[in-house]
PDB file of N, CA and C in Angstrom:
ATOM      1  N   UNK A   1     -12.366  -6.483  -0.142  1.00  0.00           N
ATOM      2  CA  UNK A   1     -11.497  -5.320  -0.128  1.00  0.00           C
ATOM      3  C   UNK A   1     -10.060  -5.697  -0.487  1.00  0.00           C
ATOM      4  N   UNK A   2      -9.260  -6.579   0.212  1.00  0.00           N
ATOM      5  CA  UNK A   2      -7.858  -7.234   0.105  1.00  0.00           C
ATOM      6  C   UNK A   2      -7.761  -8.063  -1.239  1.00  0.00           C
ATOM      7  N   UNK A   3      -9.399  -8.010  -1.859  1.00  0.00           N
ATOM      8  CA  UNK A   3      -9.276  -9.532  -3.222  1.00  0.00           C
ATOM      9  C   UNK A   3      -8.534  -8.730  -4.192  1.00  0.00           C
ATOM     10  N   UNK A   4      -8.936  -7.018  -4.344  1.00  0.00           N
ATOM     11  CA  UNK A   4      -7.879  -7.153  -5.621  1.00  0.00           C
ATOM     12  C   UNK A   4      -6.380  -7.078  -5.726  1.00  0.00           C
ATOM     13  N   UNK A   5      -6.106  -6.541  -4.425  1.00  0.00           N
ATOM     14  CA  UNK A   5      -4.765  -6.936  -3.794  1.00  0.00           C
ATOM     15  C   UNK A   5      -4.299  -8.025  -4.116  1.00  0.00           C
ATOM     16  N   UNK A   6      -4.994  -9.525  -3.610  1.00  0.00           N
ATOM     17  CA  UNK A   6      -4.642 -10.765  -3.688  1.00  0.00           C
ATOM     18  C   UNK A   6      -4.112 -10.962  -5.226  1.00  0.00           C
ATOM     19  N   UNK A   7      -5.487  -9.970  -6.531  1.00  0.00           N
ATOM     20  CA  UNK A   7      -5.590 -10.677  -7.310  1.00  0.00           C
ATOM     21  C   UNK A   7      -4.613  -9.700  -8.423  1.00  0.00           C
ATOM     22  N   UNK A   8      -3.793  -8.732  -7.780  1.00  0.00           N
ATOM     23  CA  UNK A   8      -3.480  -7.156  -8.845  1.00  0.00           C
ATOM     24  C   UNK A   8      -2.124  -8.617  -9.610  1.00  0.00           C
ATOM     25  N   UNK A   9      -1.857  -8.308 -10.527  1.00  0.00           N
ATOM     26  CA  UNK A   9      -0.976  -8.741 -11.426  1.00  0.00           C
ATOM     27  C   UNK A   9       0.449  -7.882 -10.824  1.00  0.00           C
ATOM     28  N   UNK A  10       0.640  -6.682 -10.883  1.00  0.00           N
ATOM     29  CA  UNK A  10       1.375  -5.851 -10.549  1.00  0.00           C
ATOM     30  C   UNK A  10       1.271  -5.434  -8.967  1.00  0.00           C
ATOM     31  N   UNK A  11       2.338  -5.644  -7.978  1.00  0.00           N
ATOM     32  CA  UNK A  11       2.120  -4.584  -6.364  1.00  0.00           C
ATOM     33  C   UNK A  11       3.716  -4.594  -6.179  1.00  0.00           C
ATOM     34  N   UNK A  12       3.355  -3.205  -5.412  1.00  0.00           N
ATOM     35  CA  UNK A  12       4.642  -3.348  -4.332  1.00  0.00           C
ATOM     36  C   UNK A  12       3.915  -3.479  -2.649  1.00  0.00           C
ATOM     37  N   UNK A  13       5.430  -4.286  -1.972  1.00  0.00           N
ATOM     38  CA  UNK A  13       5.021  -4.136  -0.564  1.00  0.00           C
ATOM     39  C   UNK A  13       5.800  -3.783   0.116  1.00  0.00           C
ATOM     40  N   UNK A  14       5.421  -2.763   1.262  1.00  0.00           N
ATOM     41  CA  UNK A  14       6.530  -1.789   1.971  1.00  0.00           C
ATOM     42  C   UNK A  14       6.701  -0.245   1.542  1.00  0.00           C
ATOM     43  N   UNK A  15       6.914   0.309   2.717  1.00  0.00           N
ATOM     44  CA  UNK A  15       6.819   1.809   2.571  1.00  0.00           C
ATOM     45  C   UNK A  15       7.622   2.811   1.497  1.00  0.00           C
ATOM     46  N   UNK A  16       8.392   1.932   1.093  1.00  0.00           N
ATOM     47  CA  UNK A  16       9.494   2.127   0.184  1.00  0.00           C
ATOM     48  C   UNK A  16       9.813   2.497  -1.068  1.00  0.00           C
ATOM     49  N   UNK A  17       8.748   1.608  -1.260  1.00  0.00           N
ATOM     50  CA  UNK A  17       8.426   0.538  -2.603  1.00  0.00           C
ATOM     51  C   UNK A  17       7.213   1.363  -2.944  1.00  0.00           C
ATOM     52  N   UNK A  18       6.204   1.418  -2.251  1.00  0.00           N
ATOM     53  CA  UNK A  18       4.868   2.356  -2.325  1.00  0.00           C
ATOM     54  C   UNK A  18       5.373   3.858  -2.325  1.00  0.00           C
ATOM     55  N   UNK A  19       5.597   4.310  -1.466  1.00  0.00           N
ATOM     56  CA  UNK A  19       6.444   5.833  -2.030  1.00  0.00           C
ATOM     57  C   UNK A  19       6.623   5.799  -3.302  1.00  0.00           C
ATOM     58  N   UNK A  20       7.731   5.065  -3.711  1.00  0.00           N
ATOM     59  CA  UNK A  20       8.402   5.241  -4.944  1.00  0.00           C
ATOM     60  C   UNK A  20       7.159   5.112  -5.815  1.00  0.00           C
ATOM     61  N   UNK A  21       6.236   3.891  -5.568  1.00  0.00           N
ATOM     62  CA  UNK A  21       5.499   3.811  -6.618  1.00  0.00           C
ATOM     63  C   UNK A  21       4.343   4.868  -7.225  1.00  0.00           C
ATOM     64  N   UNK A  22       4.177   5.650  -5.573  1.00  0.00           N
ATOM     65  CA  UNK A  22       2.742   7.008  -5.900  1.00  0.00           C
ATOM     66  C   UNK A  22       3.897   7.876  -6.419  1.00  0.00           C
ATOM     67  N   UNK A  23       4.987   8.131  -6.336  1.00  0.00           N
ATOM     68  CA  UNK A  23       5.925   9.431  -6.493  1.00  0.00           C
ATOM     69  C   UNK A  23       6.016   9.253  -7.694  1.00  0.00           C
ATOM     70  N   UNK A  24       6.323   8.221  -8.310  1.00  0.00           N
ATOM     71  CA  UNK A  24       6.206   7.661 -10.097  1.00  0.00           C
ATOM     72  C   UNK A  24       5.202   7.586 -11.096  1.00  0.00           C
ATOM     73  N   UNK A  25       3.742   7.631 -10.275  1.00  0.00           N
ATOM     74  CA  UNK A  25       2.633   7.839 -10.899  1.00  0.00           C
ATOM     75  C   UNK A  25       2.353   6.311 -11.296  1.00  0.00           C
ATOM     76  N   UNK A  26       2.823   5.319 -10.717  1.00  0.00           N
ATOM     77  CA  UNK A  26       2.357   4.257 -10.928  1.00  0.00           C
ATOM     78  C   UNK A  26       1.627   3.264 -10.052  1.00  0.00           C
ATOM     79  N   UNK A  27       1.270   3.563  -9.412  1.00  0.00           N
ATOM     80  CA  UNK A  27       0.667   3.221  -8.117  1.00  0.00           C
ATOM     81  C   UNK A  27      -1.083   3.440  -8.606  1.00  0.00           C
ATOM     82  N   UNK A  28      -1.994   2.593  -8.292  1.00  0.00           N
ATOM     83  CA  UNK A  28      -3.532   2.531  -8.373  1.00  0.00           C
ATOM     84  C   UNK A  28      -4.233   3.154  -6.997  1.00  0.00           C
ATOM     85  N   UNK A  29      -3.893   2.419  -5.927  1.00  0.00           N
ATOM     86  CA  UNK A  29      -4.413   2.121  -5.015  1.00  0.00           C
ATOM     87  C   UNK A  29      -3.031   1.936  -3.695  1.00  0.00           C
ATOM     88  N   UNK A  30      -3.329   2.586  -2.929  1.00  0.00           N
ATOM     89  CA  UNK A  30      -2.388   1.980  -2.015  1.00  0.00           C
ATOM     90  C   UNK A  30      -3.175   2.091  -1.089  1.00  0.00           C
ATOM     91  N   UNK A  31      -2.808   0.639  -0.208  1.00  0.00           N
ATOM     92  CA  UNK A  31      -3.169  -0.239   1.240  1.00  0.00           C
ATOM     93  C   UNK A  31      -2.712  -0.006   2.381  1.00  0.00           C
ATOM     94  N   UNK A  32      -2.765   0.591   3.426  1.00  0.00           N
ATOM     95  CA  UNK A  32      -2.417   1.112   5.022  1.00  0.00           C
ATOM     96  C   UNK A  32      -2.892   0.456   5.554  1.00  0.00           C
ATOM     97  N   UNK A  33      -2.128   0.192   6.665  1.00  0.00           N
ATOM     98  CA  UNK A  33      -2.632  -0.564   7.567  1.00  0.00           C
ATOM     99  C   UNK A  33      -2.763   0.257   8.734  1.00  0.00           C
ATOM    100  N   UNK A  34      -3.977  -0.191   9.792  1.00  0.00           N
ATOM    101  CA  UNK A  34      -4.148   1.030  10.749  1.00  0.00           C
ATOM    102  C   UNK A  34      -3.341   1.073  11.925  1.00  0.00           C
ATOM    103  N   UNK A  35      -2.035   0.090  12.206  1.00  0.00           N
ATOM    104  CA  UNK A  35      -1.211  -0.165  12.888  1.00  0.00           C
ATOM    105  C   UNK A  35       0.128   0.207  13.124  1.00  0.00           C
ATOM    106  N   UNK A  36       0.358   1.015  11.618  1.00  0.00           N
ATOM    107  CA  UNK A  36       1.608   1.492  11.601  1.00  0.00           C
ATOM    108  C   UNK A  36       1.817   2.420  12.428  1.00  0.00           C
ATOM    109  N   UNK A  37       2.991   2.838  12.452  1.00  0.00           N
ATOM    110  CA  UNK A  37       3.212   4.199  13.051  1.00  0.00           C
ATOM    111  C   UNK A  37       2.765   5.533  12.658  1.00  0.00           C
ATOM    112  N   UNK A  38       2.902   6.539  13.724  1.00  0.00           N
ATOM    113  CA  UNK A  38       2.294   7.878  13.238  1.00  0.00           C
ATOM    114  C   UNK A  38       2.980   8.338  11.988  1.00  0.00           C
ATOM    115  N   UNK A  39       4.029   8.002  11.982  1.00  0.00           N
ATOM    116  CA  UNK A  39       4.773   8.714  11.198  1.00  0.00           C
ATOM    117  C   UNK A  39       4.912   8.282   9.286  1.00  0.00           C
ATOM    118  N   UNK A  40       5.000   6.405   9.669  1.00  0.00           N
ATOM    119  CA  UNK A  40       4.704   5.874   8.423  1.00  0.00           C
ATOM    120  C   UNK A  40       3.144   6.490   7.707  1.00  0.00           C
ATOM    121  N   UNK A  41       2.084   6.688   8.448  1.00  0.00           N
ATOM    122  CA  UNK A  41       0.857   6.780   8.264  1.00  0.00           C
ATOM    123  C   UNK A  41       0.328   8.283   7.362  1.00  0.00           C
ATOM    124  N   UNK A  42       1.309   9.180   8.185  1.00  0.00           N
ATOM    125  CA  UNK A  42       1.465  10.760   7.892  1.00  0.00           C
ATOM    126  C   UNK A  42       1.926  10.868   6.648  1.00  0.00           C
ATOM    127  N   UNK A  43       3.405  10.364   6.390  1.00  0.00           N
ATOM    128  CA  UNK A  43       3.808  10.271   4.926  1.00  0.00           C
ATOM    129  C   UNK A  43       3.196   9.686   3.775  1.00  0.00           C
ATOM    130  N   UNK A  44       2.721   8.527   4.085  1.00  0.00           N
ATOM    131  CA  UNK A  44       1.457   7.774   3.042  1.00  0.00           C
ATOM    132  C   UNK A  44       0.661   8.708   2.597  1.00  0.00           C
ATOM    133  N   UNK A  45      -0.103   9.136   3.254  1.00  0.00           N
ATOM    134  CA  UNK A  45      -1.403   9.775   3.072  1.00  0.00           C
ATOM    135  C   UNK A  45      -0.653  10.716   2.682  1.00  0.00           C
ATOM    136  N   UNK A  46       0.849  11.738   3.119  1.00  0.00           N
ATOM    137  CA  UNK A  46       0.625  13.264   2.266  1.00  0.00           C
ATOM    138  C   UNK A  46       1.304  12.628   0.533  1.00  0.00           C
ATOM    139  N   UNK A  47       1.531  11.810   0.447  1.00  0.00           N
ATOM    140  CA  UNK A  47       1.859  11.357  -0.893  1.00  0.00           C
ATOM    141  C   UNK A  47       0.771  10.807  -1.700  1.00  0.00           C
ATOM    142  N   UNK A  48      -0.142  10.526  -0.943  1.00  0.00           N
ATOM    143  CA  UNK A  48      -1.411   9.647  -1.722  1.00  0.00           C
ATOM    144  C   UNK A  48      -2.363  11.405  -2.114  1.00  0.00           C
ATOM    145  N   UNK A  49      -2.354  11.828  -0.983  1.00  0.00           N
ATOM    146  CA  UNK A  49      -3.311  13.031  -1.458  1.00  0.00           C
ATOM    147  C   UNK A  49      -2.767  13.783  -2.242  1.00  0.00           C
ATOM    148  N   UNK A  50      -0.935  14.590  -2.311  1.00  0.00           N
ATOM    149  CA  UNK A  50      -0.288  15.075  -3.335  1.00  0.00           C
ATOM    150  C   UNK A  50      -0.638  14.587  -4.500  1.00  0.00           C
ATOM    151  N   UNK A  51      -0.643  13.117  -4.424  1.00  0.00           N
ATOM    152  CA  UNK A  51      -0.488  12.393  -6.017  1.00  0.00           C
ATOM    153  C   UNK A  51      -2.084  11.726  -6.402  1.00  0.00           C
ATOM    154  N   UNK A  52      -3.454  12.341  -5.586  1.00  0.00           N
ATOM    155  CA  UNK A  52      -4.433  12.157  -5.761  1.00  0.00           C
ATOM    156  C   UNK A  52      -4.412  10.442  -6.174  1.00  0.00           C
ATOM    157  N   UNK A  53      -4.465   9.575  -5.144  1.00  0.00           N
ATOM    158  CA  UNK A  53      -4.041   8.295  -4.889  1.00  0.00           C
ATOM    159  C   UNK A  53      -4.704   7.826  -4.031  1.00  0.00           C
ATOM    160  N   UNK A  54      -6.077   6.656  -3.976  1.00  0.00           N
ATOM    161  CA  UNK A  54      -6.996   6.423  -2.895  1.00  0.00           C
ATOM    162  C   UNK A  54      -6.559   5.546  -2.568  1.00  0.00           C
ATOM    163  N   UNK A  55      -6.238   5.830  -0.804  1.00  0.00           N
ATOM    164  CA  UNK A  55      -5.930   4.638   0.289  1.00  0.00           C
ATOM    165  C   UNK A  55      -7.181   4.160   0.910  1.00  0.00           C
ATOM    166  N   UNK A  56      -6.557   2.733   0.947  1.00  0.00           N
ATOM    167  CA  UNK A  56      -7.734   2.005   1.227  1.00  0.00           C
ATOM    168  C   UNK A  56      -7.323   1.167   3.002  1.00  0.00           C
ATOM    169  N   UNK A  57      -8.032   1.229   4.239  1.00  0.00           N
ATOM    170  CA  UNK A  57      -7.054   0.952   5.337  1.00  0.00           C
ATOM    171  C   UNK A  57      -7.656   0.118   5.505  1.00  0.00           C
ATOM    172  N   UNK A  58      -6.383  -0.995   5.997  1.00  0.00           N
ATOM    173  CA  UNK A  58      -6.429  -2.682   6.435  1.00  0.00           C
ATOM    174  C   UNK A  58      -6.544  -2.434   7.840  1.00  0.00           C
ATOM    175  N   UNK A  59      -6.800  -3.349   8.693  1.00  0.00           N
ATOM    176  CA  UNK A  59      -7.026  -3.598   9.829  1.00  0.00           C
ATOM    177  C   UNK A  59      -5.610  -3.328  10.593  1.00  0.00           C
ATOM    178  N   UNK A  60      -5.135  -4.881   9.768  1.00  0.00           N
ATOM    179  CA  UNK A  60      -3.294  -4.700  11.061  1.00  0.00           C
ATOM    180  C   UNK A  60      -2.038  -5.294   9.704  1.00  0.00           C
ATOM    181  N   UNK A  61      -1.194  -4.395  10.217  1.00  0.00           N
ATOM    182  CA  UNK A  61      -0.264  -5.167   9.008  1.00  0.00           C
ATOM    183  C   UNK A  61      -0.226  -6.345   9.147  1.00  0.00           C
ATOM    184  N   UNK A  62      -0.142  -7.331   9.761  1.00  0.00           N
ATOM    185  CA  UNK A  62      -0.303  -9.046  10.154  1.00  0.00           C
ATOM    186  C   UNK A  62      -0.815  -8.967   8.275  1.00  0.00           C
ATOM    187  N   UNK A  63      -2.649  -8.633   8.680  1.00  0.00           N
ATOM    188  CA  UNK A  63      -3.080  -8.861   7.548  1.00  0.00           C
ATOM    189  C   UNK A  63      -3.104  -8.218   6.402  1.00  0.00           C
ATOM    190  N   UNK A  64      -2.243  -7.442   6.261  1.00  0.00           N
ATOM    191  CA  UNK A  64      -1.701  -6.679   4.537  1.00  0.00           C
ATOM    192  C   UNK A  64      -0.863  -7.694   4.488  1.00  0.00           C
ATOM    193  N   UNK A  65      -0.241  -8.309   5.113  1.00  0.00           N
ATOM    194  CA  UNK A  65       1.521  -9.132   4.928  1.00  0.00           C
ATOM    195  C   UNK A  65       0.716 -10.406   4.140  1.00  0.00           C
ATOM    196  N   UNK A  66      -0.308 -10.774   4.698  1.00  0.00           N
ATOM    197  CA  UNK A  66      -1.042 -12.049   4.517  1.00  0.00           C
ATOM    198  C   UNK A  66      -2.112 -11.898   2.858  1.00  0.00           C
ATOM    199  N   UNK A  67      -2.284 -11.015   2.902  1.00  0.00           N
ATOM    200  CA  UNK A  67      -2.583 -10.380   1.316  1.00  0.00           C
ATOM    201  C   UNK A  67      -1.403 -10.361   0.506  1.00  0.00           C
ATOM    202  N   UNK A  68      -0.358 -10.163   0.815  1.00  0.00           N
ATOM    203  CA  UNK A  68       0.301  -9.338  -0.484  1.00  0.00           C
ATOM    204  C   UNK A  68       1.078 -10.807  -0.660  1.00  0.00           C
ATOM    205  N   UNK A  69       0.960 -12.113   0.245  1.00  0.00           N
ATOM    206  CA  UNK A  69       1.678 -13.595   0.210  1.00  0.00           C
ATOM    207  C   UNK A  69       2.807 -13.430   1.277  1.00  0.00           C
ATOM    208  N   UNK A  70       3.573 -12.418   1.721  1.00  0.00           N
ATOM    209  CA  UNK A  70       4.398 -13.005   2.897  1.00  0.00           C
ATOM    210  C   UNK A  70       3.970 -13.235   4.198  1.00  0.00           C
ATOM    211  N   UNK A  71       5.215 -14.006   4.935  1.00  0.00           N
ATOM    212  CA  UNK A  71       4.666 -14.439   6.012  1.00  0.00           C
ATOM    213  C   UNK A  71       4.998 -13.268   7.335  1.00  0.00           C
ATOM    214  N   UNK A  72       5.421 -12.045   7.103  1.00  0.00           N
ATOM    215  CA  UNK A  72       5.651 -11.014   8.162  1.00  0.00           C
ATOM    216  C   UNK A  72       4.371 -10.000   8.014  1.00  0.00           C
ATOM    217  N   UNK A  73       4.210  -9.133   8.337  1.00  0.00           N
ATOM    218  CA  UNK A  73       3.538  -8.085   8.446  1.00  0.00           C
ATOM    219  C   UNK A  73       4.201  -6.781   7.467  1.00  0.00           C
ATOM    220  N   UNK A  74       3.437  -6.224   6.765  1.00  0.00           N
ATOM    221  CA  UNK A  74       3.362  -5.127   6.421  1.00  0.00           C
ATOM    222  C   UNK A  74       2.801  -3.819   6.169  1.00  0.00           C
ATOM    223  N   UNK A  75       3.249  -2.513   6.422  1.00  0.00           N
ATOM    224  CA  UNK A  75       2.877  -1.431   6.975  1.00  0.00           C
ATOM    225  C   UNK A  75       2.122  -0.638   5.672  1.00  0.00           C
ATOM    226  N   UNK A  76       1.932  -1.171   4.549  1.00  0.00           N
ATOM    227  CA  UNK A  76       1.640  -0.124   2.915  1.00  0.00           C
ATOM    228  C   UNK A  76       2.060  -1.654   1.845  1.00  0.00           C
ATOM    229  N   UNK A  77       1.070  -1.463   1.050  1.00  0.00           N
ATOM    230  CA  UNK A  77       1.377  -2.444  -0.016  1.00  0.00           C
ATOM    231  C   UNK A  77       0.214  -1.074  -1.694  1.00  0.00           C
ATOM    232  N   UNK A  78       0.636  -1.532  -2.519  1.00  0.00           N
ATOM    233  CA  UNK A  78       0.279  -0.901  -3.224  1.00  0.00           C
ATOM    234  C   UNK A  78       0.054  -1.706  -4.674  1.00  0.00           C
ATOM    235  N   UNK A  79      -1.208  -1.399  -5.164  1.00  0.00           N
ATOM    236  CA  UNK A  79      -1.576  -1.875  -7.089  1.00  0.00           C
ATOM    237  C   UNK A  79      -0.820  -0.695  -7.664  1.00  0.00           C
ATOM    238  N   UNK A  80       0.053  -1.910  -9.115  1.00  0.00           N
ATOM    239  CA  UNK A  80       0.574  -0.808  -9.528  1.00  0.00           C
ATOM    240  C   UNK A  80      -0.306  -1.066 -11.244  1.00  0.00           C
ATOM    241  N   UNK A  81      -0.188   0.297 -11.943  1.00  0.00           N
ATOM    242  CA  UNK A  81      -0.442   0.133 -13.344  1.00  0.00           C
ATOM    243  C   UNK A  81       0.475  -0.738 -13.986  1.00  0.00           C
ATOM    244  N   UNK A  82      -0.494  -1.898 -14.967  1.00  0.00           N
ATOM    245  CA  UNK A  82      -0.329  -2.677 -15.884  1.00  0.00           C
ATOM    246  C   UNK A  82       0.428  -1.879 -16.613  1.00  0.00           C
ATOM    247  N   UNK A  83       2.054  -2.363 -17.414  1.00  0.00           N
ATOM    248  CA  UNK A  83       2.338  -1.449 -18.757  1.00  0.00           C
ATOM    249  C   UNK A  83       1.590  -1.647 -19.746  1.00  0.00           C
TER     250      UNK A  83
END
């Protein structure tokens, strides 16, 4: 599940970064983790379903952080389209 994460050429990581990226139409796939907050969790999903965008949910951010290569935790990581 996390391999093409490991393996996307293109991601963002962080809630931020993923927003921007489904709001831009460049985003594949975005990654949740089931740990975040209510609130991070709520906004993901109404942007993934607005922008017809399949989330795929990680266990704990620990292990999205550990996918995407850093050493903290993160709450949303996202594949973005190749140009």
């Amino acid at each position: 599940m996390l391999e093409s994460l490991k393996e996307a050429p293109k991601k963002t990581v962080g809630m931020k970064q993923t927003l921007k990226a489904v709001q831009g139409g460049a985003a594949l796939e975005v990654f949740l983790a089931e740990d975040v907050s209510d609130y991070i969790s709520q906004k993901v999903r109404e942007q993934c379903k607005s922008n017809n965008i399949r989330i795929t949910m990680v266990d704990s951010m620990s292990e999205l952080g550990k996918a995407c290569g850093i050493a903290v935790g993160a709450a949303t990581a996202a594949i973005l389209k190749e140009d």
